[in-house]
Protein backbone atom coordinates (compact mmCIF):
# COMPACT_ATOMS: atom_id res chain seq x y z
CA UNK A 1 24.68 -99.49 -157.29
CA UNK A 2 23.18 -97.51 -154.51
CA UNK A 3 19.42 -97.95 -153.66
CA UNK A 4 18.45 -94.34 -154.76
CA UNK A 5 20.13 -95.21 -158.19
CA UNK A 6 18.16 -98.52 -158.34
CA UNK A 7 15.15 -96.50 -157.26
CA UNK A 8 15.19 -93.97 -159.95
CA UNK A 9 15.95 -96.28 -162.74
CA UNK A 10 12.63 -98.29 -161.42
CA UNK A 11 10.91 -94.73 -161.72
CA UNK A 12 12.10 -94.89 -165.66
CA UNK A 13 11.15 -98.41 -166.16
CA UNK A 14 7.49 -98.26 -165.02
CA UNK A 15 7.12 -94.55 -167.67
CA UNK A 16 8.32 -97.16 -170.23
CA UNK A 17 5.59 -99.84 -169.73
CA UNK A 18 8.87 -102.21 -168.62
CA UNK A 19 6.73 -103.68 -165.14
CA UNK A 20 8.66 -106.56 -164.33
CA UNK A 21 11.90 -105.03 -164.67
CA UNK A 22 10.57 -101.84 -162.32
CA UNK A 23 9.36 -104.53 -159.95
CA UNK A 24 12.94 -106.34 -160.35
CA UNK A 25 14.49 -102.68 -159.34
CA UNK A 26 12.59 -101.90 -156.89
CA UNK A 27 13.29 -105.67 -155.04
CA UNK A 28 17.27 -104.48 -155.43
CA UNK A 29 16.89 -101.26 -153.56
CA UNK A 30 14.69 -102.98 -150.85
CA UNK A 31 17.51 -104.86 -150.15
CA UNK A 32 20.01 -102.66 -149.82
CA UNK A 33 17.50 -99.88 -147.79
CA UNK A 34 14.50 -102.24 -146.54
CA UNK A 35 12.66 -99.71 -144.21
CA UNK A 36 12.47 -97.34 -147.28
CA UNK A 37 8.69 -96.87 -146.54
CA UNK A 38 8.33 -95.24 -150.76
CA UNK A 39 9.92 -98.51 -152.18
CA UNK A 40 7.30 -100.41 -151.12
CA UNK A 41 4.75 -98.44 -152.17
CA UNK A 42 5.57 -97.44 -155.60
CA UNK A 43 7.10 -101.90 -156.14
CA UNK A 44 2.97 -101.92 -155.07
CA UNK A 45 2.03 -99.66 -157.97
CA UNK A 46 4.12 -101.66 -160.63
CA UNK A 47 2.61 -104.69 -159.21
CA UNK A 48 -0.96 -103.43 -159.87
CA UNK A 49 0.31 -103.47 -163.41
CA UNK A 50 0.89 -106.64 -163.68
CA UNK A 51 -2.12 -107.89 -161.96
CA UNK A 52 -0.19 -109.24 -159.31
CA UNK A 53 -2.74 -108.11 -156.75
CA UNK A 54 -1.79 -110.16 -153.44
CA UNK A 55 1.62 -108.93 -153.80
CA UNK A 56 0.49 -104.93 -154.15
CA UNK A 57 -1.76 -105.83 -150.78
CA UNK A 58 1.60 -107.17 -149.20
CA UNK A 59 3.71 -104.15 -150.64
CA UNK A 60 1.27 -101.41 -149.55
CA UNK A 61 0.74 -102.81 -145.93
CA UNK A 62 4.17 -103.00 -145.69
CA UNK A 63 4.96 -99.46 -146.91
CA UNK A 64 2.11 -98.16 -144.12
CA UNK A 65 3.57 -100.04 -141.31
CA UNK A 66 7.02 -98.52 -142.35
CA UNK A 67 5.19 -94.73 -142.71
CA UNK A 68 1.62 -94.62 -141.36
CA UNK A 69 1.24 -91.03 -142.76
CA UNK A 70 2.01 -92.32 -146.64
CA UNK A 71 -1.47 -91.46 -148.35
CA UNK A 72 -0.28 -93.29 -151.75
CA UNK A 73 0.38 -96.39 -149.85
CA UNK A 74 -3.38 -96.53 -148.29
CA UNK A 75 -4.85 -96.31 -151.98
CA UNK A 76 -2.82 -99.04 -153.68
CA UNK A 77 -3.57 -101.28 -150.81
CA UNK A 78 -7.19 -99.98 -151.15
CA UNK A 79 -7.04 -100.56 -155.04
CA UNK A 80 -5.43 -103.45 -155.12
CA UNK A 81 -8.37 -105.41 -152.61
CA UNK A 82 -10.68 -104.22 -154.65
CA UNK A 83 -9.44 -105.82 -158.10
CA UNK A 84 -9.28 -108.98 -155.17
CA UNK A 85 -13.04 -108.44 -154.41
CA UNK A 86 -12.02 -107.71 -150.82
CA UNK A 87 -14.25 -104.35 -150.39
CA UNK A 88 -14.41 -104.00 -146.76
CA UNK A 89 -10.54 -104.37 -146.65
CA UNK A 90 -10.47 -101.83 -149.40
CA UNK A 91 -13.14 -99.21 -147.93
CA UNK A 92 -10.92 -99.09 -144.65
CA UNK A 93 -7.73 -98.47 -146.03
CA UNK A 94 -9.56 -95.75 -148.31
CA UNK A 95 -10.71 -94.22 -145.50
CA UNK A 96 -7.69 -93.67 -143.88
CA UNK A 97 -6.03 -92.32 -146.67
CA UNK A 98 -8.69 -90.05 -147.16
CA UNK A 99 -7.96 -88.35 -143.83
CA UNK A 100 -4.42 -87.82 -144.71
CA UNK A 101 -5.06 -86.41 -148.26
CA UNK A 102 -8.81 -84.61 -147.53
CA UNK A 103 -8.32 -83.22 -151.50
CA UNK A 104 -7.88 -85.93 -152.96
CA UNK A 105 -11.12 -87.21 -154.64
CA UNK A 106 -9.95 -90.50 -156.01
CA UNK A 107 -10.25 -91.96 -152.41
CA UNK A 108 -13.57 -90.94 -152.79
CA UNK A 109 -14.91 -91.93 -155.76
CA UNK A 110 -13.44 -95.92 -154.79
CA UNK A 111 -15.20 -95.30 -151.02
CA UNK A 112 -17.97 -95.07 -153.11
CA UNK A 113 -17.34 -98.06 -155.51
CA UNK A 114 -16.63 -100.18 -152.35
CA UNK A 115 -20.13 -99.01 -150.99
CA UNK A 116 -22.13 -100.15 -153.66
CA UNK A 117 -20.15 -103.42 -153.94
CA UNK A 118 -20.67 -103.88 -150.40
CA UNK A 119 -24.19 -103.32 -150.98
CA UNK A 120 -24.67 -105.66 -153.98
CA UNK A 121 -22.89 -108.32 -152.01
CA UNK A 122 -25.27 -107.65 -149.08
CA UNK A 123 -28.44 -108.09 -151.68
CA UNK A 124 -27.02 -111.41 -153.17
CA UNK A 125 -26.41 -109.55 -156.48
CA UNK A 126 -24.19 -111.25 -158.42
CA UNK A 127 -20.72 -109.20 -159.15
CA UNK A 128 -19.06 -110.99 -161.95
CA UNK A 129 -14.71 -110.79 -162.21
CA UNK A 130 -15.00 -110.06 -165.89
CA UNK A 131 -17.02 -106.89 -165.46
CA UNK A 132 -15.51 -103.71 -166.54
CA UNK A 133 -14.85 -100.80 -164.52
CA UNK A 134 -17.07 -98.22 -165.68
CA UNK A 135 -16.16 -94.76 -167.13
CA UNK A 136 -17.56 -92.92 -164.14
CA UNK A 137 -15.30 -95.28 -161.62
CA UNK A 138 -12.23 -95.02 -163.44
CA UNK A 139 -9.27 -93.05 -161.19
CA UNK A 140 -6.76 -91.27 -162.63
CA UNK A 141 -3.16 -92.80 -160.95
CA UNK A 142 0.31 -90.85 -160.86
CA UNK A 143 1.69 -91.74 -164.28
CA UNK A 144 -0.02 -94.58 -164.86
CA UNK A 145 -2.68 -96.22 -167.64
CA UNK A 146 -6.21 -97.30 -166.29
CA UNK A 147 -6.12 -101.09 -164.79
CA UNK A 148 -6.70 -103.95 -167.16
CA UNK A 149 -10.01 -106.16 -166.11
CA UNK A 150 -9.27 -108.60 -163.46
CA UNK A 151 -7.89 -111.64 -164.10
CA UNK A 152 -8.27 -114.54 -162.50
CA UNK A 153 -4.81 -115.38 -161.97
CA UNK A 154 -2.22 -114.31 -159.99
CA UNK A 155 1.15 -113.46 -161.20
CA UNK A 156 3.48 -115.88 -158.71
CA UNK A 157 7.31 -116.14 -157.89
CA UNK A 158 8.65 -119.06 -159.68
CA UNK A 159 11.91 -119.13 -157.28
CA UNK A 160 11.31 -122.24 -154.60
CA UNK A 161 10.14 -120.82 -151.43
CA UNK A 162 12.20 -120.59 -148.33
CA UNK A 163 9.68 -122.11 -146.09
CA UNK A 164 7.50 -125.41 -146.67
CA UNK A 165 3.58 -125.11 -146.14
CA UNK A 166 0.62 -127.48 -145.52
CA UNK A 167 -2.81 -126.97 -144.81
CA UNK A 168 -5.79 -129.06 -143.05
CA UNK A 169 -9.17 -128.14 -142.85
CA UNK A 170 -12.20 -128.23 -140.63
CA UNK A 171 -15.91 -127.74 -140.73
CA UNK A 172 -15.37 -124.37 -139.44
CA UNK A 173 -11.96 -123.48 -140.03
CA UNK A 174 -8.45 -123.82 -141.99
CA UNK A 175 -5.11 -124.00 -140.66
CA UNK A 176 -2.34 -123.57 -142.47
CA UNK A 177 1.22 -124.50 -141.15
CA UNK A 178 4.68 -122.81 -142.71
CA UNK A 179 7.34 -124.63 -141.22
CA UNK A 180 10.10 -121.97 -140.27
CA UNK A 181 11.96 -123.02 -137.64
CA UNK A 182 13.53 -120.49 -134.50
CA UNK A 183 11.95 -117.68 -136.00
CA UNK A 184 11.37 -114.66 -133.60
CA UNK A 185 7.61 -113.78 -132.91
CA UNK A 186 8.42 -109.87 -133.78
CA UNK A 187 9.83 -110.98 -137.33
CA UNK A 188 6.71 -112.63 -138.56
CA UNK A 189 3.72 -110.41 -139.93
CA UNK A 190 0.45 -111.64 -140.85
CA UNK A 191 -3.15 -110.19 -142.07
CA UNK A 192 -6.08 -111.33 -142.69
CA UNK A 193 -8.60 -109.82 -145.31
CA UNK A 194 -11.70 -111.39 -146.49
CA UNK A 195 -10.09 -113.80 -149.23
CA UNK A 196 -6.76 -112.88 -148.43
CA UNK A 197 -3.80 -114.13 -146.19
CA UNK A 198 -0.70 -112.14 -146.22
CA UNK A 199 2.73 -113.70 -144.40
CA UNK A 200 5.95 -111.77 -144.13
CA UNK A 201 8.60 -113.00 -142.03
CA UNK A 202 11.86 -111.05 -141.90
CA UNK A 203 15.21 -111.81 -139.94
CA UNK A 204 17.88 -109.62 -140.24
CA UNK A 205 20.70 -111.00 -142.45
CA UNK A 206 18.47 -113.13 -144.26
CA UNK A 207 15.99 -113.02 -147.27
CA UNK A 208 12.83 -112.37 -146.35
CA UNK A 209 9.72 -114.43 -146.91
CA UNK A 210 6.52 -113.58 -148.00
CA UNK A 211 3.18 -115.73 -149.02
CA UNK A 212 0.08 -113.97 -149.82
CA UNK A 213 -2.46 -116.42 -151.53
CA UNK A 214 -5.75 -115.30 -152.54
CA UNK A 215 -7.85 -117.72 -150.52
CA UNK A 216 -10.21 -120.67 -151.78
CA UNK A 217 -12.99 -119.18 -149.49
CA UNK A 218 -13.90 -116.04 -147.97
CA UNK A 219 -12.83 -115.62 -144.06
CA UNK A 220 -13.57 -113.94 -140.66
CA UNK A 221 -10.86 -111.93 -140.41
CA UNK A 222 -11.72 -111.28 -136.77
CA UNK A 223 -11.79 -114.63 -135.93
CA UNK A 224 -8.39 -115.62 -137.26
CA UNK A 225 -5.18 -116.17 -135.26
CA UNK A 226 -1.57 -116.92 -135.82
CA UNK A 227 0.81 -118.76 -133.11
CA UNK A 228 4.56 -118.40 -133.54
CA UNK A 229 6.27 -122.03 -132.15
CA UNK A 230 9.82 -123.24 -131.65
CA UNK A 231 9.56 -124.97 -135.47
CA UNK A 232 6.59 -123.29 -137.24
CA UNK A 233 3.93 -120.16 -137.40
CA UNK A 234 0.71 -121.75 -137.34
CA UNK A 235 -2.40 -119.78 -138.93
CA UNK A 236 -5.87 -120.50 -138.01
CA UNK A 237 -8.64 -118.92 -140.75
CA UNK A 238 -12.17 -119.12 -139.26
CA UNK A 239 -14.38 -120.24 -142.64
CA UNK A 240 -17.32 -117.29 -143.46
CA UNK A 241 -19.13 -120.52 -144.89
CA UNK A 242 -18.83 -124.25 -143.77
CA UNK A 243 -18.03 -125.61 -146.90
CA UNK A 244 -15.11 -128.00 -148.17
CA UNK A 245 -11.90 -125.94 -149.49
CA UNK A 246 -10.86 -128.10 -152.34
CA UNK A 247 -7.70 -125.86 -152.34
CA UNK A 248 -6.13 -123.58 -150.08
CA UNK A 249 -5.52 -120.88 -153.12
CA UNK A 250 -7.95 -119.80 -155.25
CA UNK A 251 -8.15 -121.14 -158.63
CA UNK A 252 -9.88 -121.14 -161.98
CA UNK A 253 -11.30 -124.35 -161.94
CA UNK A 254 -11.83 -124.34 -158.20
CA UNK A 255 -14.65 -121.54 -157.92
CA UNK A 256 -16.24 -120.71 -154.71
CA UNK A 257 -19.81 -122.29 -154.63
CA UNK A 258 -22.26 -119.20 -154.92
CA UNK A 259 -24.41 -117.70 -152.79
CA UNK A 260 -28.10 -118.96 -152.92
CA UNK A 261 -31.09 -116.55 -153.43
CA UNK A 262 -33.53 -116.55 -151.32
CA UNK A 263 -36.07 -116.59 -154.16
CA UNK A 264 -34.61 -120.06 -155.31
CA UNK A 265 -37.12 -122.67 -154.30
CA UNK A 266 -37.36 -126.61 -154.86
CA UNK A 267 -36.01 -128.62 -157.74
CA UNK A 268 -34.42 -124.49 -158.96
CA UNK A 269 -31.91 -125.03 -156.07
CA UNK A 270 -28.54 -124.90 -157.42
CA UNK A 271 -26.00 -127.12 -156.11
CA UNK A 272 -22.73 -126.03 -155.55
CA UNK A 273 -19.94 -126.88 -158.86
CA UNK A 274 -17.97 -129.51 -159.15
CA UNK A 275 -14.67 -130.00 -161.23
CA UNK A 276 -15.17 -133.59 -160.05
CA UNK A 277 -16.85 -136.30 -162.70
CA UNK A 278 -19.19 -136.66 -159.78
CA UNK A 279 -20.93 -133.72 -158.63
CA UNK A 280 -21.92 -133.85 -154.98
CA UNK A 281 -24.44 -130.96 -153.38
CA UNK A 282 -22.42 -129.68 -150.31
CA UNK A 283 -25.70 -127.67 -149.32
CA UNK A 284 -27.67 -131.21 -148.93
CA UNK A 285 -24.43 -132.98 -147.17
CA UNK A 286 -23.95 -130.14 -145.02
CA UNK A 287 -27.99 -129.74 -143.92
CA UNK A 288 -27.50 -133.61 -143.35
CA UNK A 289 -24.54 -133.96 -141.26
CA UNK A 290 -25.98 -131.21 -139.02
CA UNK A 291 -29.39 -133.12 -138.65
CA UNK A 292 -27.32 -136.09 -137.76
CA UNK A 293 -25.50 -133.99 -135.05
CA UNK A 294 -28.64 -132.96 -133.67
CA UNK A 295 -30.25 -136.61 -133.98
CA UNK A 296 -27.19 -138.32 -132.20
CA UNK A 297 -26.05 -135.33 -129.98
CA UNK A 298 -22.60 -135.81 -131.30
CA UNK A 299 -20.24 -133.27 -130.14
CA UNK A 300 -15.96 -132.43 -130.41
CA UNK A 301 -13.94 -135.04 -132.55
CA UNK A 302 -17.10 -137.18 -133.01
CA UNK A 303 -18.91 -134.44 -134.79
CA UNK A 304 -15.68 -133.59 -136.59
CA UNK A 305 -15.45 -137.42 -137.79
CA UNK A 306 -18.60 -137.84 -138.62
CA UNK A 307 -18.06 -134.86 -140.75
CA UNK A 308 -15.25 -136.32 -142.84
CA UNK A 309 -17.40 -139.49 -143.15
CA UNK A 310 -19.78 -138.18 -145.23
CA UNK A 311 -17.66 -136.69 -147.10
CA UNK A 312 -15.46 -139.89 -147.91
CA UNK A 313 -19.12 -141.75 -148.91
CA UNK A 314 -19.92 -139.07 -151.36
CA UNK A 315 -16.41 -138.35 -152.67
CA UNK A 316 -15.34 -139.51 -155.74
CA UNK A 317 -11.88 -141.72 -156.56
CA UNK A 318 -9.84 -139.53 -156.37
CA UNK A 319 -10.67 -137.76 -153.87
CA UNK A 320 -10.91 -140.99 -151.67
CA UNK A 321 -7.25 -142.48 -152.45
CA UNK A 322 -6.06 -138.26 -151.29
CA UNK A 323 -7.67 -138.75 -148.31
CA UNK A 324 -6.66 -141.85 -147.58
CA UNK A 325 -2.71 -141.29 -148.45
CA UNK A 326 -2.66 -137.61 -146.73
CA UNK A 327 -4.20 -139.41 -143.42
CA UNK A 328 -2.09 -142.63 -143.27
CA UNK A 329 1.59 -141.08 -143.91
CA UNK A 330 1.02 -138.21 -141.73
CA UNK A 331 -0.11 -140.14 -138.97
CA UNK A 332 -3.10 -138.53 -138.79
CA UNK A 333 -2.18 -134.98 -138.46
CA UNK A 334 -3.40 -134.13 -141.99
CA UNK A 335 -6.46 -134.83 -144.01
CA UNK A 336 -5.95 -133.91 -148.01
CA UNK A 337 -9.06 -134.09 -150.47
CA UNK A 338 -6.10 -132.60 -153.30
CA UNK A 339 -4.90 -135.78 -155.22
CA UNK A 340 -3.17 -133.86 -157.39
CA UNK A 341 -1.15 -131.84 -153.81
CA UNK A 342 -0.77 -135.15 -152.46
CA UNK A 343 0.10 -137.86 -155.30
CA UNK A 344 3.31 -137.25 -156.05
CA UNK A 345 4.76 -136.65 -152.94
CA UNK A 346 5.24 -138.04 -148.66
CA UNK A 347 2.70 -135.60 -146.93
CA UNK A 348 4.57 -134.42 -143.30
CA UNK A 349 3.11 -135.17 -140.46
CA UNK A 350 1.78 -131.99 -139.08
CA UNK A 351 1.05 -132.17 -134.87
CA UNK A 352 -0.99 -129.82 -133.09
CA UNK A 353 0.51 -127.11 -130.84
CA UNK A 354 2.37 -128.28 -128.00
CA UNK A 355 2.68 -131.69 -129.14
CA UNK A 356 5.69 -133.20 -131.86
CA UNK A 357 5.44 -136.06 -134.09
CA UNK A 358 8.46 -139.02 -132.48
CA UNK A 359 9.10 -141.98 -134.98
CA UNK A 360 9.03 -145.38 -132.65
CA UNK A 361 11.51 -148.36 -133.41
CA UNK A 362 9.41 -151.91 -133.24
């Protein structure tokens, strides 16, 4: 069937409420036409629909680097970050769709949303997931019914991905390795939003790859970096906080600790949650470890290890035998606090760049 076929059948399925399937027609005529710049952007919209908001993000940026002039592209992307939370990512694509289509006042009206979220978040007011979209903020789409609240999970692929990926973490950043081996620097994408991290990574001839997890923790997106190496991309995500990731993805049960008011004094202080049976205050650990930095004038890997130290003191069983098991069988490379990543399987070694891990016969 020929991708303008697929494409219109698509078209039929989302007017009938049938998501997946559009999203399953629109995948076939990528394939067959992938620089289709509209494809992308309308598989975005049916992804909306299904909540599948890290995939719309991917969809929509991949749609505007196909056809910078697309104005429907720039407000899905902007849309979709903002059902994600991530409102300066949303504002600026917004904005530029708002100079391509000047009458359009939806881009408007969510410029405006994203200013007042931005605003709250900038006055520690609490902005709770579950909250409705209110009457006055609600945009009228092409052909579609208003957004259902956000949910807090993400709609995933359930297919095995092409590429393996780890992560490690540091006080001040994350890096997360996908091993893909003699890929071409100009066939990997990646971007950076405030809790997002989108990966695409197209070869001709092949499938292509894509891994966009909604982040544990918010990032600098300025600060981030990506190196493309002989047998993996390596991404480095500079922390907006320095606290401990318990996950790389973001999760029900792993929330993000909160922000603190400033009006919150003495025994009020909050300490961040815990899934954990034991609950450990990362705000007292941190303030700690930093005194002891000062105290000791520990610098580089010292600081760094004394770092992990604390942690391992404080940490609970769990917790303990992940760190333990993630260090010892990759040599190392890779320090886990995730029992439940690390349990059931051999954690790879993981070498930083410019060096590779050689097995030595005694």
């Amino acid at each position: 069937m020929a991708s303008s076929d697929l494409e219109i059948k698509a078209k039929e399925a989302f007017i009938d409420d049938h998501f997946e399937l559009a999203v399953d027609l629109y995948t076939q005529a990528i394939a067959l036409n992938p620089n289709h710049a509209e494809l992308y952007a309308d598989r975005a919209q049916a992804n909306l629909k299904l909540d599948n908001f890290t995939g719309a993000v991917a969809d929509a940026s991949r749609a505007i680097e196909l056809d910078p002039s697309l104005s429907k592209a720039y407000f899905r992307k902007g849309t979709a970050c903002i059902k994600l939370e991530e409102y300066q990512t949303a504002k600026a694509a917004l904005e530029t769709g708002a100079s391509l289509a000047p009458g359009d006042s939806r881009f408007t009206n969510l410029i405006k949303e994203c200013d007042q979220r931005i605003e709250e978040e900038a006055g520690d007011i609490p902005i709770h997931s579950s909250e409705k979209t209110t009457p006055g903020n609600v945009v009228p789409m092409e052909v579609v019914q208003p957004f259902n609240e956000l949910s807090d999970q993400v709609i995933v692929a359930s297919a095995k991905p092409k590429y393996r990926h780890e992560y490690y973490q540091k006080p001040e950043e994350v890096v997360v390795t996908i091993f893909a081996k003699g890929i071409p620097a100009e066939s990997v994408s990646v971007e950076f939003g405030e809790q997002i991290l989108s990966v695409s990574i197209s070869v001709p001839g092949e499938d292509a790859y894509h891994f966009q997890p909604r982040l544990f923790g918010k990032i600098i997106p300025s600060k981030c970096r990506y190196d493309v190496l002989s047998t993996k991309v390596e991404i480095r995500l500079a922390k907006a906080e320095s606290i401990l990731w318990k996950s790389l993805e973001f999760s029900k049960e792993n929330t993000v600790p909160q922000k603190v008011n400033a009006s919150v004094t003495g025994s009020q202080r909050p300490t961040y949650p815990s899934s954990k049976p034991k609950r450990v205050d990362w705000d007292k650990l941190e303030a700690e470890v930093k005194k002891e930095e000062k105290d000791e004038k520990l610098d580089g890997d010292a600081a760094l290890n004394k770092f992990f130290q604390n942690i391992y003191s404080d940490a609970d069983e769990d917790t303990r035998r992940a760190m333990k098991k993630s260090f010892v069988e990759s040599n190392g490379t890779v320090l886990s606090t995730n029992w439940k990543e690390v349990g059931s399987k051999k954690v790879e070694g993981s070498p930083p760049d410019g060096m590779e891990m050689k097995k030595w016969e005694i």
